[in-house]
N, C-alpha and C. Protein backbone atom coordinates (compact mmCIF):
# COMPACT_ATOMS: atom_id res chain seq x y z
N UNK A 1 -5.32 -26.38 -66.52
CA UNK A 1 -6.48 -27.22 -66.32
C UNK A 1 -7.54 -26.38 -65.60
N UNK A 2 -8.53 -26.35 -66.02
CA UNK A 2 -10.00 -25.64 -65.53
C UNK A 2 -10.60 -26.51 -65.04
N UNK A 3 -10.50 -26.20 -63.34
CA UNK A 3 -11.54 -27.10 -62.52
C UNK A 3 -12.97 -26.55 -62.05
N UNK A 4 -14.09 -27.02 -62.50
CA UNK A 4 -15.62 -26.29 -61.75
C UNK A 4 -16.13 -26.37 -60.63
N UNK A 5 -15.75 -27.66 -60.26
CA UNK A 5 -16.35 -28.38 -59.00
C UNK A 5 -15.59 -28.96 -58.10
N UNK A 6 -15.82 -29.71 -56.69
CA UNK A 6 -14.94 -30.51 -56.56
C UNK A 6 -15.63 -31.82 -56.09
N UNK A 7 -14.65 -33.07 -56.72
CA UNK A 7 -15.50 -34.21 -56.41
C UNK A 7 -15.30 -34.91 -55.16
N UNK A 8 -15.14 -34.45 -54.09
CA UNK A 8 -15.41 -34.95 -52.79
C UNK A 8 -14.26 -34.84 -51.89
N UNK A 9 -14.00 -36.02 -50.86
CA UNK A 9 -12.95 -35.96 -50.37
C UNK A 9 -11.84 -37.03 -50.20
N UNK A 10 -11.27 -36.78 -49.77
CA UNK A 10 -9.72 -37.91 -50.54
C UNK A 10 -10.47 -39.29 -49.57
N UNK A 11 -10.93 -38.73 -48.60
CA UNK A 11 -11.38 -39.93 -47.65
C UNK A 11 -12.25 -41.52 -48.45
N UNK A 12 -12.95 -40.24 -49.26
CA UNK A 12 -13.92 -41.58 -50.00
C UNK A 12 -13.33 -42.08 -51.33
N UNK A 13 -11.81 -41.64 -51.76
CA UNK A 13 -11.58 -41.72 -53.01
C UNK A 13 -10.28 -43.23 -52.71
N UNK A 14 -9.86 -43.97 -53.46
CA UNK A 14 -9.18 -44.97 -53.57
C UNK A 14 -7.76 -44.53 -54.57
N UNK A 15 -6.85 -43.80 -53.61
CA UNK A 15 -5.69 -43.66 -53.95
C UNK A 15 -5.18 -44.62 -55.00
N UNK A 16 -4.99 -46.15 -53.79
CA UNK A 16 -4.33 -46.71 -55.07
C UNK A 16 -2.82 -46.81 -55.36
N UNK A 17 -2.05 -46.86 -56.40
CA UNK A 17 -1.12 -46.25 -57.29
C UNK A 17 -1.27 -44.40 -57.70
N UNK A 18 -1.81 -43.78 -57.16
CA UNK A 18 -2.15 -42.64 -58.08
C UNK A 18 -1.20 -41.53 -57.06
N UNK A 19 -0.26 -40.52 -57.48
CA UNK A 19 0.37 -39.63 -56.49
C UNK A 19 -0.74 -38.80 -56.28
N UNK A 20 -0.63 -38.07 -54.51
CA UNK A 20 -1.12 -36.45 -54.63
C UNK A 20 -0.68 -35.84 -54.81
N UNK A 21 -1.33 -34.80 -55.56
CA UNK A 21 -1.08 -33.32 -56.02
C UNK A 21 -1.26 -32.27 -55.20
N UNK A 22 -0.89 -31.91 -54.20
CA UNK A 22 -1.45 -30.65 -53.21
C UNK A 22 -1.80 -28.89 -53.97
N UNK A 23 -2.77 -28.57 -53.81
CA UNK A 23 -2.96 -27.26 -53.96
C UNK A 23 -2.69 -26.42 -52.86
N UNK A 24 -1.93 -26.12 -52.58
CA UNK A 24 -1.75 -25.48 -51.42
C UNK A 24 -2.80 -24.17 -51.52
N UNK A 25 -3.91 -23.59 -50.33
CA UNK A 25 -4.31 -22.47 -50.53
C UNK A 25 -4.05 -21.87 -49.17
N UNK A 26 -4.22 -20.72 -49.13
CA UNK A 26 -4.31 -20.21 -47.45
C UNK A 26 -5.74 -19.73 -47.20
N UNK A 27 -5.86 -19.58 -46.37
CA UNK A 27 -7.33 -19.72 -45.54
C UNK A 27 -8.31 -18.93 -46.37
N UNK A 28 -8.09 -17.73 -46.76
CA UNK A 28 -8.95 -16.88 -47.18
C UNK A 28 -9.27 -17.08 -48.97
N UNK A 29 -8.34 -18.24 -49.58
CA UNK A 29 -8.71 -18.22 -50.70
C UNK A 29 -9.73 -19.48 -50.77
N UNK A 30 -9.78 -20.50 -49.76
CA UNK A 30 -10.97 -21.44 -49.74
C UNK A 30 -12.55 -20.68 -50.16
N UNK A 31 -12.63 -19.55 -50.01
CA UNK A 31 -14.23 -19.14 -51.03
C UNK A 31 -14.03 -18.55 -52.08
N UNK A 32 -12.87 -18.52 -52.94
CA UNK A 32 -12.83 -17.83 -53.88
C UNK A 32 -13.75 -18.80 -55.14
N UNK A 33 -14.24 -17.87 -55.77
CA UNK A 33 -15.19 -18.39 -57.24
C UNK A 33 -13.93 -18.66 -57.82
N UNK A 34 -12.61 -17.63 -58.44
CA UNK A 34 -12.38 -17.93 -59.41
C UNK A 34 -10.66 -17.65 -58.72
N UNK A 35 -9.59 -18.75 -59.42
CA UNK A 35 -8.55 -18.64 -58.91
C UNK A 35 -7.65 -18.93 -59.47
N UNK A 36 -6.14 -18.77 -59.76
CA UNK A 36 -5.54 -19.19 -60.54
C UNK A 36 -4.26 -19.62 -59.59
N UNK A 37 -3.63 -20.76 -59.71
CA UNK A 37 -2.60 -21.44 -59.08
C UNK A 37 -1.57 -22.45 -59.43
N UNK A 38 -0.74 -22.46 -59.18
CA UNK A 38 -0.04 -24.10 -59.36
C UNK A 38 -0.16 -24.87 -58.21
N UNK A 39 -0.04 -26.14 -58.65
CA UNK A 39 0.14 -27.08 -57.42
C UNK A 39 1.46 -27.45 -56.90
N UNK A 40 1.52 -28.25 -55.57
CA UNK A 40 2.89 -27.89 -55.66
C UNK A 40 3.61 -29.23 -56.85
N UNK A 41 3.24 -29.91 -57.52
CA UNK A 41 4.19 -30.45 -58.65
C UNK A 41 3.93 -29.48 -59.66
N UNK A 42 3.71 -28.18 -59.76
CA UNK A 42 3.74 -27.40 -61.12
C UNK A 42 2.52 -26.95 -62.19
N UNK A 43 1.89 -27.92 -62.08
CA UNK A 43 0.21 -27.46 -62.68
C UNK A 43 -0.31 -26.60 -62.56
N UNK A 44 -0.75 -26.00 -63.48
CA UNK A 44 -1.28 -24.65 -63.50
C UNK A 44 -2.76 -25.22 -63.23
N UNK A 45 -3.70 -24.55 -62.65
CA UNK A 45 -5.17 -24.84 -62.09
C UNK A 45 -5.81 -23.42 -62.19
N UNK A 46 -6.65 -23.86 -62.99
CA UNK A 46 -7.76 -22.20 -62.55
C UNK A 46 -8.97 -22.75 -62.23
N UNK A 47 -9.51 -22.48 -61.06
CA UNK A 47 -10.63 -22.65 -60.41
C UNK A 47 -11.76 -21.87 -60.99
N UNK A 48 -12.76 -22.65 -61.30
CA UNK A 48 -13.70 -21.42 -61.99
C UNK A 48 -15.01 -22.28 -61.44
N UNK A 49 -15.08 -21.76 -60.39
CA UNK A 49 -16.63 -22.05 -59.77
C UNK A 49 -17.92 -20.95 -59.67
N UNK A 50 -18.42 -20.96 -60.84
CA UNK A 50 -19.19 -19.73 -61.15
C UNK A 50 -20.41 -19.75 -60.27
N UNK A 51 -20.89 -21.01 -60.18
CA UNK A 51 -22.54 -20.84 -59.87
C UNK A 51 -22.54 -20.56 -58.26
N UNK A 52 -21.88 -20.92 -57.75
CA UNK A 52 -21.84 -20.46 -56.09
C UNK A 52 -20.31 -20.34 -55.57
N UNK A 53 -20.13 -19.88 -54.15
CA UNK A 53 -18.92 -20.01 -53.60
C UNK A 53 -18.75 -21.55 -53.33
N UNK A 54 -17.54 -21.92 -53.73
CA UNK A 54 -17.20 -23.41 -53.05
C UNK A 54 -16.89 -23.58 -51.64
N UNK A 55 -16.15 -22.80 -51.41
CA UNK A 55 -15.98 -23.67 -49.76
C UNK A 55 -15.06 -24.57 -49.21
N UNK A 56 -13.67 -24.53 -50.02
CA UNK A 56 -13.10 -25.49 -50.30
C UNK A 56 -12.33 -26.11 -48.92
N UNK A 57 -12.62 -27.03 -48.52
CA UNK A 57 -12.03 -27.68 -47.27
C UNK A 57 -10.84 -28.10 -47.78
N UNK A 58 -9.55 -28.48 -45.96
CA UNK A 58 -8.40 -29.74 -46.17
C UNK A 58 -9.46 -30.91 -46.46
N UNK A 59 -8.58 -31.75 -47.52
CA UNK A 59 -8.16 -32.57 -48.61
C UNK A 59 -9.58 -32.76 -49.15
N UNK A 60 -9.98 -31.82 -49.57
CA UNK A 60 -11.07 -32.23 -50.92
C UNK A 60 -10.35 -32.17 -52.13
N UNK A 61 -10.77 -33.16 -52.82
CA UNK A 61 -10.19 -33.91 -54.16
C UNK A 61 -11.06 -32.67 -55.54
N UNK A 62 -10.15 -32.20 -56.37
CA UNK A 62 -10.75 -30.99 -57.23
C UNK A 62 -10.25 -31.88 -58.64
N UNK A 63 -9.45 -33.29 -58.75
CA UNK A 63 -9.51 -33.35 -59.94
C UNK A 63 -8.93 -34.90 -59.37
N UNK A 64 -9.11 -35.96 -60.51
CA UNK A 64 -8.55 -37.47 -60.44
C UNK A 64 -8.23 -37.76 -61.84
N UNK A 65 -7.45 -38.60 -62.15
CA UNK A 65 -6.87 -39.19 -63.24
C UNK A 65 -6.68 -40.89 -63.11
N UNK A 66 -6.03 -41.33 -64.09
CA UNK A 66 -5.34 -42.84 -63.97
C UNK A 66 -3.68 -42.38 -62.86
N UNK A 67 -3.14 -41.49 -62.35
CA UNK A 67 -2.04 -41.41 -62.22
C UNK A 67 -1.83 -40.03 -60.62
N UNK A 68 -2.73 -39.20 -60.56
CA UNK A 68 -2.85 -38.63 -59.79
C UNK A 68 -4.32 -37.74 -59.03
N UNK A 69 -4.31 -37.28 -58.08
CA UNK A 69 -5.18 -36.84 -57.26
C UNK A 69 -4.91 -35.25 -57.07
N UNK A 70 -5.68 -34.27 -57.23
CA UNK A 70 -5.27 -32.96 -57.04
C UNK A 70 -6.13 -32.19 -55.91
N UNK A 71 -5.54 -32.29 -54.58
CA UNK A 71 -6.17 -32.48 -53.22
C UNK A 71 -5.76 -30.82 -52.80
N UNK A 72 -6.74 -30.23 -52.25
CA UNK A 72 -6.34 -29.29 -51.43
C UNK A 72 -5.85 -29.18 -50.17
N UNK A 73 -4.93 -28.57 -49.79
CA UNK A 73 -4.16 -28.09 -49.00
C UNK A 73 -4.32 -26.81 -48.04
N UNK A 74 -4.74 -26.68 -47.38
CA UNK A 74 -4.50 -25.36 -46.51
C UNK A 74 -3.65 -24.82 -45.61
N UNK A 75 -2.62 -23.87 -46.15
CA UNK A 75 -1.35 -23.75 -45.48
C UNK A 75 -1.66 -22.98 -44.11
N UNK A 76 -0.79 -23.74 -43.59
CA UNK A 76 -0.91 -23.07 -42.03
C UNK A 76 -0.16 -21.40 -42.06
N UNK A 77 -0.93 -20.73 -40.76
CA UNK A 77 -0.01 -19.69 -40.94
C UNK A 77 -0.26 -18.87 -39.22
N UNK A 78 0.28 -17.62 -38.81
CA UNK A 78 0.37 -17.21 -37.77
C UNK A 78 -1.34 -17.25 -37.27
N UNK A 79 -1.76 -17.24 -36.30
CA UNK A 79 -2.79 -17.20 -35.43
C UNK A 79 -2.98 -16.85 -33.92
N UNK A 80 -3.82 -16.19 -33.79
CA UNK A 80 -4.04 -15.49 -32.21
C UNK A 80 -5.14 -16.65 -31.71
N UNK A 81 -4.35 -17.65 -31.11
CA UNK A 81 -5.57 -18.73 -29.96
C UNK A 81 -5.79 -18.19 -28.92
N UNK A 82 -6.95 -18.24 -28.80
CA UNK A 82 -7.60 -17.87 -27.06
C UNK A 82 -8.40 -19.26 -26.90
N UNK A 83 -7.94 -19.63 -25.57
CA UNK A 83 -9.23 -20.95 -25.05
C UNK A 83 -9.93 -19.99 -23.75
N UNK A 84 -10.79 -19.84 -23.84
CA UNK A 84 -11.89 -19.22 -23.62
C UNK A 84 -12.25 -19.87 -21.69
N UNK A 85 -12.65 -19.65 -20.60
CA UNK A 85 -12.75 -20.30 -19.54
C UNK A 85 -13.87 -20.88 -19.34
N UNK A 86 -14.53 -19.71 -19.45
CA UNK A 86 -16.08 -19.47 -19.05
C UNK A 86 -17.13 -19.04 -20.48
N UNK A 87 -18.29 -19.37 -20.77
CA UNK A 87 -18.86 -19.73 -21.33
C UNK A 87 -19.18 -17.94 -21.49
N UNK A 88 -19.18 -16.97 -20.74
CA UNK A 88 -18.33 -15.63 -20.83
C UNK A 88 -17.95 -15.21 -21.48
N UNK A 89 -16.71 -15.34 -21.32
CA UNK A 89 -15.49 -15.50 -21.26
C UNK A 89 -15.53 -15.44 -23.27
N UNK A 90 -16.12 -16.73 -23.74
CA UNK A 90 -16.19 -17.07 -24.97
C UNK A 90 -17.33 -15.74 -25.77
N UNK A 91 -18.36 -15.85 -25.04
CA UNK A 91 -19.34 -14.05 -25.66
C UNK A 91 -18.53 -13.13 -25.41
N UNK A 92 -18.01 -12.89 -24.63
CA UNK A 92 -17.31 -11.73 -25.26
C UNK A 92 -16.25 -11.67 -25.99
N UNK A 93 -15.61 -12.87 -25.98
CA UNK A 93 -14.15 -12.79 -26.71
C UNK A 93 -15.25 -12.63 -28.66
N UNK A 94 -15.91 -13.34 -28.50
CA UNK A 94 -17.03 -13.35 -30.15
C UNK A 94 -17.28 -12.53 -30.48
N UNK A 95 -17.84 -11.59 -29.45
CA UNK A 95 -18.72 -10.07 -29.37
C UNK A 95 -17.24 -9.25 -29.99
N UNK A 96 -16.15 -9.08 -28.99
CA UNK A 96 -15.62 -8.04 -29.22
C UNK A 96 -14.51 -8.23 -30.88
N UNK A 97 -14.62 -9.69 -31.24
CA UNK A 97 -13.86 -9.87 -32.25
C UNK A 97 -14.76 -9.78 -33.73
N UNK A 98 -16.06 -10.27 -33.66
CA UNK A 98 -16.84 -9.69 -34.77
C UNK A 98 -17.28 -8.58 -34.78
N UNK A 99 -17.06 -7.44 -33.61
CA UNK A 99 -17.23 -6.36 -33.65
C UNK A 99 -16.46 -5.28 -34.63
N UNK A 100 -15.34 -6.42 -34.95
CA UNK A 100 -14.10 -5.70 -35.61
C UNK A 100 -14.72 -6.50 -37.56
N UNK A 101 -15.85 -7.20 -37.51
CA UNK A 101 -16.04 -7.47 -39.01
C UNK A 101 -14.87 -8.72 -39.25
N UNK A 102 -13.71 -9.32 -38.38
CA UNK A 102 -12.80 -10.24 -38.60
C UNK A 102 -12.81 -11.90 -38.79
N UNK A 103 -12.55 -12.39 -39.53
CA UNK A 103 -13.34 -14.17 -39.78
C UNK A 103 -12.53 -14.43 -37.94
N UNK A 104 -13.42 -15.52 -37.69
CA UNK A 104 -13.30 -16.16 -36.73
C UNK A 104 -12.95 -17.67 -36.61
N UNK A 105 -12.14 -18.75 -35.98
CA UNK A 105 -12.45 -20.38 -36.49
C UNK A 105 -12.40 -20.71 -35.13
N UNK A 106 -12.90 -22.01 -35.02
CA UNK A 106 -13.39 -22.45 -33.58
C UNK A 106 -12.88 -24.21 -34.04
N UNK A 107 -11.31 -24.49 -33.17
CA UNK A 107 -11.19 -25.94 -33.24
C UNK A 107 -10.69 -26.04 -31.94
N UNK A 108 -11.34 -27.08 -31.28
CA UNK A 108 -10.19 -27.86 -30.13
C UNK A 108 -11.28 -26.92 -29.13
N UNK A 109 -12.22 -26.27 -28.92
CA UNK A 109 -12.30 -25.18 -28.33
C UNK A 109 -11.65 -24.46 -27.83
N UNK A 110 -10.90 -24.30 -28.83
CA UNK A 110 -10.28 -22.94 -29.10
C UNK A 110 -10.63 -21.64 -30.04
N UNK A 111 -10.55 -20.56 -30.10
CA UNK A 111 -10.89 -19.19 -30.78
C UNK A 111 -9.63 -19.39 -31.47
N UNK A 112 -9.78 -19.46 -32.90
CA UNK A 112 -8.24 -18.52 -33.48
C UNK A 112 -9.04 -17.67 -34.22
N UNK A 113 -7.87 -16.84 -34.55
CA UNK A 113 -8.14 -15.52 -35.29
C UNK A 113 -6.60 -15.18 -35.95
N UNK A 114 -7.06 -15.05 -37.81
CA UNK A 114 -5.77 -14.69 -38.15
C UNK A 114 -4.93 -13.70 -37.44
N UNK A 115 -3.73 -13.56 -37.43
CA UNK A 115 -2.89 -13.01 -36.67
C UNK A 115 -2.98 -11.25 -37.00
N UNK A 116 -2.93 -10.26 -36.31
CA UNK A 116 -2.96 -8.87 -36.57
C UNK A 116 -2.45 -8.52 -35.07
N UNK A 117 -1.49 -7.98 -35.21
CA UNK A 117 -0.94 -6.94 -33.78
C UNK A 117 -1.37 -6.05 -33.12
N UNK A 118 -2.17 -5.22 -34.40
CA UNK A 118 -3.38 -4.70 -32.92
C UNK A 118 -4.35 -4.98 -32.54
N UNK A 119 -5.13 -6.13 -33.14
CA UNK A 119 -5.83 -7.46 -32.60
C UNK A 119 -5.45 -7.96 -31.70
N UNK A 120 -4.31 -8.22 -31.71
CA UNK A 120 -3.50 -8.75 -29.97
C UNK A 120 -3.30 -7.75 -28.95
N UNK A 121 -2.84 -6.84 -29.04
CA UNK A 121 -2.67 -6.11 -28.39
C UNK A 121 -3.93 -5.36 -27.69
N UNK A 122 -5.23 -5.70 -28.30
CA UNK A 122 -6.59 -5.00 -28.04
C UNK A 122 -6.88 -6.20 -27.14
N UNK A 123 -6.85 -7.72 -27.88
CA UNK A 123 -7.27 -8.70 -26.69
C UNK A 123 -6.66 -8.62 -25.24
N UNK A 124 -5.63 -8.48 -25.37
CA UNK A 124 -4.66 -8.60 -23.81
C UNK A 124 -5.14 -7.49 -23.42
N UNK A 125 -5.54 -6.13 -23.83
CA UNK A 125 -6.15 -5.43 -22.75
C UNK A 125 -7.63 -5.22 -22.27
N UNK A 126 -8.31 -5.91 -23.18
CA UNK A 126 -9.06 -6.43 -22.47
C UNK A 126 -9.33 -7.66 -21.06
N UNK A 127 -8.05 -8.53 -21.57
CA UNK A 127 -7.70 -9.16 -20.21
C UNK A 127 -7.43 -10.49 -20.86
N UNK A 128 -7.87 -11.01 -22.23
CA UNK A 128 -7.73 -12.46 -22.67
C UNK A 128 -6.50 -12.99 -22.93
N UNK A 129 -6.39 -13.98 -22.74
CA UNK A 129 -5.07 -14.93 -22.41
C UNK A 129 -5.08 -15.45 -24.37
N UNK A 130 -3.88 -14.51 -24.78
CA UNK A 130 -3.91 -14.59 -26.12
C UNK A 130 -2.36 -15.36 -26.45
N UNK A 131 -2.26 -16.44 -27.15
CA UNK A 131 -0.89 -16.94 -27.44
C UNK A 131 -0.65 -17.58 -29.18
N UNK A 132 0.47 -16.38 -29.37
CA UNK A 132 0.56 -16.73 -31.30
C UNK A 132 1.35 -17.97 -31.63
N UNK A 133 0.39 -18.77 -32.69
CA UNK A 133 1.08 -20.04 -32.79
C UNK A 133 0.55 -20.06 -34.52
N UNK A 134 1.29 -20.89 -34.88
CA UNK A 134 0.96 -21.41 -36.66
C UNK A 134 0.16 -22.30 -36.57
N UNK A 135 -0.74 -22.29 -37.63
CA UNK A 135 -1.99 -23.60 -36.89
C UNK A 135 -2.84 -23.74 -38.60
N UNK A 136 -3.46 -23.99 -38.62
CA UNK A 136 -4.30 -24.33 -39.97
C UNK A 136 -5.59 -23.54 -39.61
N UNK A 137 -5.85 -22.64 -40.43
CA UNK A 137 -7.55 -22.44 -40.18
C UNK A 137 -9.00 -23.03 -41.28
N UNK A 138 -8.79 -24.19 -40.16
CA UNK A 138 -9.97 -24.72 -40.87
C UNK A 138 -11.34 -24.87 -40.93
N UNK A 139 -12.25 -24.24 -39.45
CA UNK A 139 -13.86 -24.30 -39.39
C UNK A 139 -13.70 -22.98 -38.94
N UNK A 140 -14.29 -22.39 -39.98
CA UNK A 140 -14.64 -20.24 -40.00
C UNK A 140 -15.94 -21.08 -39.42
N UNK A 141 -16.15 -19.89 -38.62
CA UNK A 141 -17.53 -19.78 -37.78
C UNK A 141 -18.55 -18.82 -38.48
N UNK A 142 -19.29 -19.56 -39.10
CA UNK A 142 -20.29 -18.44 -39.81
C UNK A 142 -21.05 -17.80 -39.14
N UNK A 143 -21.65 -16.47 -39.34
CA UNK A 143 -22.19 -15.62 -38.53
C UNK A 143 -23.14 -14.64 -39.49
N UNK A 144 -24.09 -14.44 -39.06
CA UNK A 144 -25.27 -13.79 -40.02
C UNK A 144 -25.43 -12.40 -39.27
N UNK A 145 -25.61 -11.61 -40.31
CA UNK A 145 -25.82 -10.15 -39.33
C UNK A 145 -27.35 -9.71 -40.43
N UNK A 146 -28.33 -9.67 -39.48
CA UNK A 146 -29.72 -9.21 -40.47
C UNK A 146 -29.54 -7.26 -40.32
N UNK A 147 -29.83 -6.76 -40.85
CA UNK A 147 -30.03 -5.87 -40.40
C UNK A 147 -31.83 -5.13 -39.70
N UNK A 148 -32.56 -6.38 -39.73
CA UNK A 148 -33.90 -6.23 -39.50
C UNK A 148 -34.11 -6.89 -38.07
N UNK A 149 -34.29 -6.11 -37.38
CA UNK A 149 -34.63 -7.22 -35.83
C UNK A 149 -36.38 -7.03 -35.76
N UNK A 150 -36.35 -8.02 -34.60
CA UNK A 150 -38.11 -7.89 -34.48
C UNK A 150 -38.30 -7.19 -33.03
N UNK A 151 -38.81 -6.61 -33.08
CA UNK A 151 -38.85 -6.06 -31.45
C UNK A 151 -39.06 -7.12 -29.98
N UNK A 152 -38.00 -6.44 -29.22
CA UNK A 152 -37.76 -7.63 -28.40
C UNK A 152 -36.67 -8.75 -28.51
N UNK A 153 -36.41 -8.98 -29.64
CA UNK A 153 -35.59 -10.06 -30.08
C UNK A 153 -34.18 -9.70 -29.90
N UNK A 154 -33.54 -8.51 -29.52
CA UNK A 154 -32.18 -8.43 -28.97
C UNK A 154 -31.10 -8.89 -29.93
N UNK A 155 -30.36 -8.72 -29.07
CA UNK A 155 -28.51 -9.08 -30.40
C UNK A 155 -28.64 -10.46 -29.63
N UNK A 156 -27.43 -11.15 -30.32
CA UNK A 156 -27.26 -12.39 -30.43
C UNK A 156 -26.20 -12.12 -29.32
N UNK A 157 -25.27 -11.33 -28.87
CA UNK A 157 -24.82 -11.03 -27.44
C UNK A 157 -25.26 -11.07 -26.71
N UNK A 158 -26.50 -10.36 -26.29
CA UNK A 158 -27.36 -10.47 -24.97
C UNK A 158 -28.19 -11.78 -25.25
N UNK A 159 -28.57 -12.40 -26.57
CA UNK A 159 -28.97 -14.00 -26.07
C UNK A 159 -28.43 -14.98 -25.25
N UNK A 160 -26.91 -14.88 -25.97
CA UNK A 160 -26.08 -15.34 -25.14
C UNK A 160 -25.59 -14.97 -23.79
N UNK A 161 -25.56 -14.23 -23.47
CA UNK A 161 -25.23 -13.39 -22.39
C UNK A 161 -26.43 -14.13 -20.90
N UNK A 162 -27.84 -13.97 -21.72
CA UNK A 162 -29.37 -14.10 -21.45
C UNK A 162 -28.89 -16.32 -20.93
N UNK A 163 -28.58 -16.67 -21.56
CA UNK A 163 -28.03 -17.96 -21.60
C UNK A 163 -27.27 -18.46 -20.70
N UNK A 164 -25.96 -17.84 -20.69
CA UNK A 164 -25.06 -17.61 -20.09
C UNK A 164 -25.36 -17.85 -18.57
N UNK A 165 -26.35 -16.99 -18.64
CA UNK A 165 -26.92 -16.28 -16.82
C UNK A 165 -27.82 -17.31 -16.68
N UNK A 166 -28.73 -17.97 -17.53
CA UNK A 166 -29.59 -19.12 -17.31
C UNK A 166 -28.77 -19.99 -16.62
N UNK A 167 -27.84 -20.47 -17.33
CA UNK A 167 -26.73 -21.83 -16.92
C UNK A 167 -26.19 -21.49 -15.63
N UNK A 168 -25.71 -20.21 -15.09
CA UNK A 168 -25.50 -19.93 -14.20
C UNK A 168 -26.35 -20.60 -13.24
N UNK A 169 -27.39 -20.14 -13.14
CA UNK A 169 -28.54 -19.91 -12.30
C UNK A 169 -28.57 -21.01 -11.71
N UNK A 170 -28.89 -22.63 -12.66
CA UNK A 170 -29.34 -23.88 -12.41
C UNK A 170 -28.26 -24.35 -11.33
């Protein structure tokens, strides 16, 4: 079955009688254009979202019938959480982890970061209170890098940083 789009989320859809179908994906295949999978009852699915990246969130609905729902899934898997203290604390843990080019997700205020050992091992010596747990990654923190600044206008570190020291201050 060739799916293009997806039509929303299970939230707004009326189950009913109808089973779900889980697609299970793991984190990094939620932007894929084009994909090929089974679900877990066996269906073969190829995702073919040409005109943009989808984006695919837990339980958006990618297909409905008289009989079933074919809902995505995002499998949990290892993760490096840091809860952050100080508002600090959080710029630099950002700074020094997109420094590395690595997706980032921000739930619970908490930092996770897929799991890598010398990712951990770099946080703890820097000093952050890092603890590996299985977790779902579900809100990537988008982040824009221009390569054009305007003079004066600084990194988005020292804004924050610049911020940071404001809040202090008051």
């Amino acid at each position: 079955m060739i799916i293009r789009e997806k039509l929303g989320t299970l939230t707004s859809f009326d189950i009913g009688a109808r089973t779900i179908d889980h697609l299970c994906l793991e984190w990094f295949e939620k932007g894929k254009r084009i994909l090929h999978k089974r679900t877990a009852q066996g269906r073969e699915v190829i995702l073919k979202f040409l005109k943009e990246r989808p984006e695919l969130q837990q339980d958006d609905v990618l297909y409905e019938d008289d009989h079933c729902l074919i809902v995505v899934q995002i499998e949990p898997c290892d993760v490096l959480v840091i809860q952050p203290k100080t508002m600090y604390e959080m710029a630099l843990a950002c700074y020094e982890i997109g420094n590395k080019h690595l997706p980032l997700f921000f739930q619970d205020d908490e930092l996770l970061i897929p799991y890598e050992a010398p990712l951990h091992r770099m946080l703890q010596a820097l000093g952050f209170q890092c603890e590996v747990q299985v977790r779902r990654l579900l809100y990537q923190l988008k982040t824009t890098v221009s390569p054009h600044a305007h003079t004066g206008s600084g990194s988005l570190f020292s804004k924050i940083l610049q911020f940071t020291n404001a809040s202090s201050n008051e």
